[in-house]
Protein backbone atom coordinates (compact mmCIF):
# COMPACT_ATOMS: atom_id res chain seq x y z
CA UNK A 1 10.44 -21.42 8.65
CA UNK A 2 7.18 -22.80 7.62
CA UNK A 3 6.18 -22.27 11.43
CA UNK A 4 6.75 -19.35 11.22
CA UNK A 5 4.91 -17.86 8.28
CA UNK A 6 2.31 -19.53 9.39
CA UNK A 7 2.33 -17.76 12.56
CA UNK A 8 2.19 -14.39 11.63
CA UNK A 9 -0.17 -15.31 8.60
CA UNK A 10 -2.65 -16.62 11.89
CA UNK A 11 -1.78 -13.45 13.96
CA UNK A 12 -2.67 -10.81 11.14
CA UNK A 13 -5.77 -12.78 10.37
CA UNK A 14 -6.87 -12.76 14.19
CA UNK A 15 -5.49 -9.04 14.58
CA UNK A 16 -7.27 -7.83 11.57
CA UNK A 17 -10.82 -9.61 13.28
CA UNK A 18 -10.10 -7.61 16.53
CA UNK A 19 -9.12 -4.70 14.92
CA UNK A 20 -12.62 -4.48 13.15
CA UNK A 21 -15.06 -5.29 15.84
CA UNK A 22 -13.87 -2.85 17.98
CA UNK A 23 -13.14 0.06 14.86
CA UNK A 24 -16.03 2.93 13.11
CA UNK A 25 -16.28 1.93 9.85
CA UNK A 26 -17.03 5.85 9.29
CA UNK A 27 -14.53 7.43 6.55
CA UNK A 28 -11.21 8.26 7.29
CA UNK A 29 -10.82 11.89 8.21
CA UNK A 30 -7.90 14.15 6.62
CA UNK A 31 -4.73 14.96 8.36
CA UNK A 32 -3.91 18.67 8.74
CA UNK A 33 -1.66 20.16 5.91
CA UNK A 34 1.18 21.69 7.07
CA UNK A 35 2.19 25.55 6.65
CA UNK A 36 3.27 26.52 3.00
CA UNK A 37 5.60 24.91 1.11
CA UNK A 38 6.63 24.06 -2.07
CA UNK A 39 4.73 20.85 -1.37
CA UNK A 40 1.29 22.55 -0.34
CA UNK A 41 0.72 23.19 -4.34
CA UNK A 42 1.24 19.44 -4.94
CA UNK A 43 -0.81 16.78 -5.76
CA UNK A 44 -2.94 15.72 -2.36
CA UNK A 45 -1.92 12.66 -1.35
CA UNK A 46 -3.11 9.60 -0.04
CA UNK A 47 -2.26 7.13 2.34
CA UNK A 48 -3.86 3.43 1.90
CA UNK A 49 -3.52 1.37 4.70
CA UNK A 50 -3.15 -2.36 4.30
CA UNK A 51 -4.78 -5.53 5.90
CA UNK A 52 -6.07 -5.19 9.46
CA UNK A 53 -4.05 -1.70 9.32
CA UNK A 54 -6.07 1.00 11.37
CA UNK A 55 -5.59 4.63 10.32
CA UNK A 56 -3.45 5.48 13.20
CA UNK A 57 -0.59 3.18 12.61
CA UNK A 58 -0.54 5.33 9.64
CA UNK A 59 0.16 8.70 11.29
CA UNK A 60 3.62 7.88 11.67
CA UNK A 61 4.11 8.42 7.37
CA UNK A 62 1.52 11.02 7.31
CA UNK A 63 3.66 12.76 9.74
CA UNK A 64 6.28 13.04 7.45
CA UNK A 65 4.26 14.03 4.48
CA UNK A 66 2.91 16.49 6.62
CA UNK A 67 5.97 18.13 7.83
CA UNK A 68 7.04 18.20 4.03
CA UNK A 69 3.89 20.02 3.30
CA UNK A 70 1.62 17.72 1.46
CA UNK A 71 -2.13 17.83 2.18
CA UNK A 72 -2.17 14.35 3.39
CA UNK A 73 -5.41 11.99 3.91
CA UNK A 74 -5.44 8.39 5.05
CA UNK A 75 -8.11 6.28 3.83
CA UNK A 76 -8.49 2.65 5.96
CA UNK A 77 -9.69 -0.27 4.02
CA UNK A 78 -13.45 -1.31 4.22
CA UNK A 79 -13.86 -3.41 7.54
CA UNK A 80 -10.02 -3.45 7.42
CA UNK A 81 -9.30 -4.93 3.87
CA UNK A 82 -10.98 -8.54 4.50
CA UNK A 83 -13.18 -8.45 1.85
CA UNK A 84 -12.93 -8.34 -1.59
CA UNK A 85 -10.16 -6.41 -2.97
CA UNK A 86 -12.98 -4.80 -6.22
CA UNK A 87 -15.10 -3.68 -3.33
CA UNK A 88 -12.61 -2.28 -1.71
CA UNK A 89 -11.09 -0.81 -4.57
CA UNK A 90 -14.58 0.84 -6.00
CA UNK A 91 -15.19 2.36 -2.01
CA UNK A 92 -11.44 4.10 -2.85
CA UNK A 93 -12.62 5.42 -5.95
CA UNK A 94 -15.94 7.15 -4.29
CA UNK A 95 -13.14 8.51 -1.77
CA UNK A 96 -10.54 9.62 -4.00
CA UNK A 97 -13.68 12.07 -5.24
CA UNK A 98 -14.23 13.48 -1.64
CA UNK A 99 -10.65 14.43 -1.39
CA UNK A 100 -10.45 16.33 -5.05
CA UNK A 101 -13.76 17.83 -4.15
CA UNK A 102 -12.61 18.86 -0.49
CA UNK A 103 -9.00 20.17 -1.45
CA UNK A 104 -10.46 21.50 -5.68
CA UNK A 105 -7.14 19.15 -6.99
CA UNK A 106 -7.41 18.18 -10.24
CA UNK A 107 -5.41 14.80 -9.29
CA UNK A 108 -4.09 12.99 -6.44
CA UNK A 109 -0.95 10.90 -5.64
CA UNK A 110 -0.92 7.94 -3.79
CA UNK A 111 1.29 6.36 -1.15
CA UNK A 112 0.28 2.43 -0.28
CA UNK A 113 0.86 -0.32 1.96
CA UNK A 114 0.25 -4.03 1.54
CA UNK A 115 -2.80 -4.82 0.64
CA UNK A 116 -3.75 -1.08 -0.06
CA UNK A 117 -1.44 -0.98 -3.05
CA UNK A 118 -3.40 -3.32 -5.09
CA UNK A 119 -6.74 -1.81 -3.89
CA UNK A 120 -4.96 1.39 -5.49
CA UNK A 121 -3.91 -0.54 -8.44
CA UNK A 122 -7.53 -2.37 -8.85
CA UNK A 123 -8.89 1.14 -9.03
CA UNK A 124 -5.78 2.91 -11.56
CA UNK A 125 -6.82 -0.24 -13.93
CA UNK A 126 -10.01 -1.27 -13.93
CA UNK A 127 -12.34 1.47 -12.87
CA UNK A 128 -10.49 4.36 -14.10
CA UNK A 129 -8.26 6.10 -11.76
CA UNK A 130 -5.81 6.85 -14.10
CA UNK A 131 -7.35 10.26 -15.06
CA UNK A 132 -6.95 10.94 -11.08
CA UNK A 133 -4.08 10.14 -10.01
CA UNK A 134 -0.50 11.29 -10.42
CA UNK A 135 1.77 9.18 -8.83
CA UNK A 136 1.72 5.32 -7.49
CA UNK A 137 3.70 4.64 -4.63
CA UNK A 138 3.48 0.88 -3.09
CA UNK A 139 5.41 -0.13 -0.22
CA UNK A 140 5.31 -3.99 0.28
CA UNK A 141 2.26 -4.91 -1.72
CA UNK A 142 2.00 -8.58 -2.81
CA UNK A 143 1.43 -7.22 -6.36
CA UNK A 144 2.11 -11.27 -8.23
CA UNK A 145 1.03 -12.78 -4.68
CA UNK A 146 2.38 -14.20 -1.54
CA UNK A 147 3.10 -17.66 -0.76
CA UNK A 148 2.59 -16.45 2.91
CA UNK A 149 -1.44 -16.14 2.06
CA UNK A 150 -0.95 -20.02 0.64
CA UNK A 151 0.05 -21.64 3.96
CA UNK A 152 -3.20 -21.57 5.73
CA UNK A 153 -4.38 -23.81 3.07
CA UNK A 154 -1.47 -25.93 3.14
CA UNK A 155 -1.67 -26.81 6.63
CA UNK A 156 -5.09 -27.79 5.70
CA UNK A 157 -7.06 -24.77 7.79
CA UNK A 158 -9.46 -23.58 5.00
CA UNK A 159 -8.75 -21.19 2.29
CA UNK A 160 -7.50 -18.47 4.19
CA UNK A 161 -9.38 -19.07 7.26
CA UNK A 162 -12.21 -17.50 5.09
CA UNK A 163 -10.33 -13.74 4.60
CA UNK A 164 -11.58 -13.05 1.10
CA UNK A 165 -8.17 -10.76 0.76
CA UNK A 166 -5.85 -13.09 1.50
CA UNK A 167 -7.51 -15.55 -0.68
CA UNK A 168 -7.17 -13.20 -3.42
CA UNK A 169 -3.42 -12.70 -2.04
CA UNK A 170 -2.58 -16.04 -2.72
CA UNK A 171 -0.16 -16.47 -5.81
CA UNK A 172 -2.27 -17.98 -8.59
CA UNK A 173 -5.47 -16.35 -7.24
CA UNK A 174 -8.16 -15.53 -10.23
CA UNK A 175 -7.86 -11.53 -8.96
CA UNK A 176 -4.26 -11.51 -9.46
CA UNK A 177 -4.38 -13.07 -12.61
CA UNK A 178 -7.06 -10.75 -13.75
CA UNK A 179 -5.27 -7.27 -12.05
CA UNK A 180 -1.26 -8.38 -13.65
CA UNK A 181 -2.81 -8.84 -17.02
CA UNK A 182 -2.05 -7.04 -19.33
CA UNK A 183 -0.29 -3.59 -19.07
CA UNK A 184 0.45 -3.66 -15.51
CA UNK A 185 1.41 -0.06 -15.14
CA UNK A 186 -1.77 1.91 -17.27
CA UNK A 187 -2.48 5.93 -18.01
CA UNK A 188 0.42 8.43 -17.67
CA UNK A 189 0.46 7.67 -13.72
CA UNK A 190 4.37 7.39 -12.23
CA UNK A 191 4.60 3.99 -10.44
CA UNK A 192 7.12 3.35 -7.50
CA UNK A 193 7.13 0.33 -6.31
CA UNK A 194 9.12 -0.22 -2.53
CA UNK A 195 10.02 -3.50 -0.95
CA UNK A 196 12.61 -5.08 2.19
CA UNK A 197 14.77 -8.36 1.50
CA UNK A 198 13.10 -8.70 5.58
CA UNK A 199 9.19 -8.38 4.34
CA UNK A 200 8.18 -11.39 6.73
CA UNK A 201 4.66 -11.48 5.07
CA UNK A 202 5.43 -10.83 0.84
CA UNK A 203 7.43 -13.63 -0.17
CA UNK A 204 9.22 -13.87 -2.45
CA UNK A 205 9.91 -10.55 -2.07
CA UNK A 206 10.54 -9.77 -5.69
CA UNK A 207 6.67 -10.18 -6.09
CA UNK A 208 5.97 -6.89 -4.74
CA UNK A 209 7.27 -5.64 -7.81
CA UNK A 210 5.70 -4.58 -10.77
CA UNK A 211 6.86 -4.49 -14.43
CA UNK A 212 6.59 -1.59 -17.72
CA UNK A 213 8.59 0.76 -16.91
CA UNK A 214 7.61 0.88 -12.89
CA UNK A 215 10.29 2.62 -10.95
CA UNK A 216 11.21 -1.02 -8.74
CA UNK A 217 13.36 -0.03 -5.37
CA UNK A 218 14.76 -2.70 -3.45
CA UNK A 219 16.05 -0.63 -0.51
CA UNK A 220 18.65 -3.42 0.75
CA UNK A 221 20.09 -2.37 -2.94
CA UNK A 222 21.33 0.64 -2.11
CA UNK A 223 21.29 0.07 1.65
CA UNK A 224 22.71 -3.63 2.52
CA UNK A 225 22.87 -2.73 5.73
CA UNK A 226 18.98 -1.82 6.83
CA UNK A 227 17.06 -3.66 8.26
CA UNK A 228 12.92 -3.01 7.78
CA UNK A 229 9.86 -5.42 7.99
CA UNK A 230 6.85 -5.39 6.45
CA UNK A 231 5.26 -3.47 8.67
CA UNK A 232 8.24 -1.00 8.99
CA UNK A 233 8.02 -0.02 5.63
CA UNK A 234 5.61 2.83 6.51
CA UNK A 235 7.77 3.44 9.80
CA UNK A 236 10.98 3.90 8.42
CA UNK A 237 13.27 6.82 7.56
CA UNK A 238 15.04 5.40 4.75
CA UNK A 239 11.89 4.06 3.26
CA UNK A 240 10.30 7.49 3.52
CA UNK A 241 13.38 9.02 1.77
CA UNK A 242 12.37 6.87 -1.27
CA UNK A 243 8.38 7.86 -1.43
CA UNK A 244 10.00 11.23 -0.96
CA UNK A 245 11.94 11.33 -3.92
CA UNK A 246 9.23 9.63 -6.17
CA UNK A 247 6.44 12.57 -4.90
CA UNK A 248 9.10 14.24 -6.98
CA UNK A 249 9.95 12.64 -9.89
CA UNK A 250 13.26 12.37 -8.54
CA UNK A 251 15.85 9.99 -8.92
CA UNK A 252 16.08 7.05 -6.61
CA UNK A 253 18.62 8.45 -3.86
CA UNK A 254 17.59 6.90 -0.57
CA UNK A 255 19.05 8.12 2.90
CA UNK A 256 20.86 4.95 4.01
CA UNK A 257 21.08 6.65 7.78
CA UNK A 258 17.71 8.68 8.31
CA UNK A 259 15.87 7.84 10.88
């Protein structure tokens, strides 16, 4: 088991170095809105990629978002979310602007993965983003910390192999401690949190959780049954049934068989 985590903590690391030497850091550019809907006169919404996560392997959830009608943008992490999670989280703020600007919304809503949920959470707390945004929607962030982003340091390989993010990952970490004091769920924003008894890189899995009054969905709850990764979360049916509903304000109803 330990092998194994330690693999995929190695492979992300190496994929995420790839990933950026060969990657624009130019800003993400806006997916098309779809024709009118209900959805059109919503809240914009965001999608914030995670670690080493490229804008494209988050067209599949824009997709959707798009098909429902949402004007949907996806913003990819600063050199791919290695550095430090306040940088990171102060670039999303300056972008978060562009998009009210571009689209003349008054707030936006945002849909995260990984690592991108507590860039979105850095900026709702501690610069201010609570007056902009509407909704919080995390799928699979390490919000207390994953023992996954310990390993490496374990085995005796450096702190992280030198990834500022996954340092600041690591459960304990002088960020974390800093971003979960406190009120961890500020302003008037909605918070969703999402998260998969099979996350092979948040563990425990309970940590991707976040408490006042947070709207906490552990899909395997209502769907023993499914089976989605970490990086399915933003690829799944079911998944996107529950950011869905919370878009909404609905109540937590998930699609057990959507595809």
């Amino acid at each position: 088991m330990l092998l194994r985590k330690t693999v995929l903590v190695v492979s992300l690391a190496t994929a995420a170095l790839l990933a950026s030497a060969g990657t624009a850091t130019a800003a993400p550019a806006p997916v098309a809105p779809a024709a009118t809907t209900a959805a059109a006169a919503a809240n914009p919404v965001i999608v914030v990629g995670g670690l080493s996560g490229v804008a494209v392997a988050y067209e599949p959830i824009a997709a959707r978002l798009r098909a429902d009608g949402y004007r949907t943008f996806i913003y990819q992490l600063p050199g791919l979310g290695l550095g430090d999670i306040p940088a990171s989280a102060r670039a999303f703020a300056g972008y978060v602007e562009q998009v009210r600007a571009s689209t003349g919304a008054a707030s936006v809503d945002v849909v995260a993965h990984s690592e991108g949920g507590l860039v979105s959470r850095y900026y709702l707390k501690r610069l201010g983003g609570t007056a902009t945004v509407g909704r919080y929607v995390s799928l699979g962030t390490p919000q207390y910390g994953t023992y996954v982003a310990n390993i490496v340091a374990f085995l005796g390989l450096g702190s992280c192999a030198g990834i500022v993010a996954c340092q600041q990952m690591t459960i304990g970490s002088a960020f974390l401690a800093d971003l979960n004091s406190g009120d961890d769920t500020p302003g008037s924003v909605r918070y969703t949190t999402i998260r998969t008894l099979q996350d092979e890189l948040v563990r425990p899995t309970g940590n991707a959780v976040v408490n006042d009054g947070a709207t906490n969905v552990l899909i395997q709850a209502y769907c023993p049954l499914r089976v989605v990764g970490h990086l399915g979360l933003v690829l799944d049916g079911t998944a996107y049934t529950i950011v869905r509903g919370a878009l909404v304000d609905g109540p937590v109803r998930p699609n057990c068989l959507a595809v």
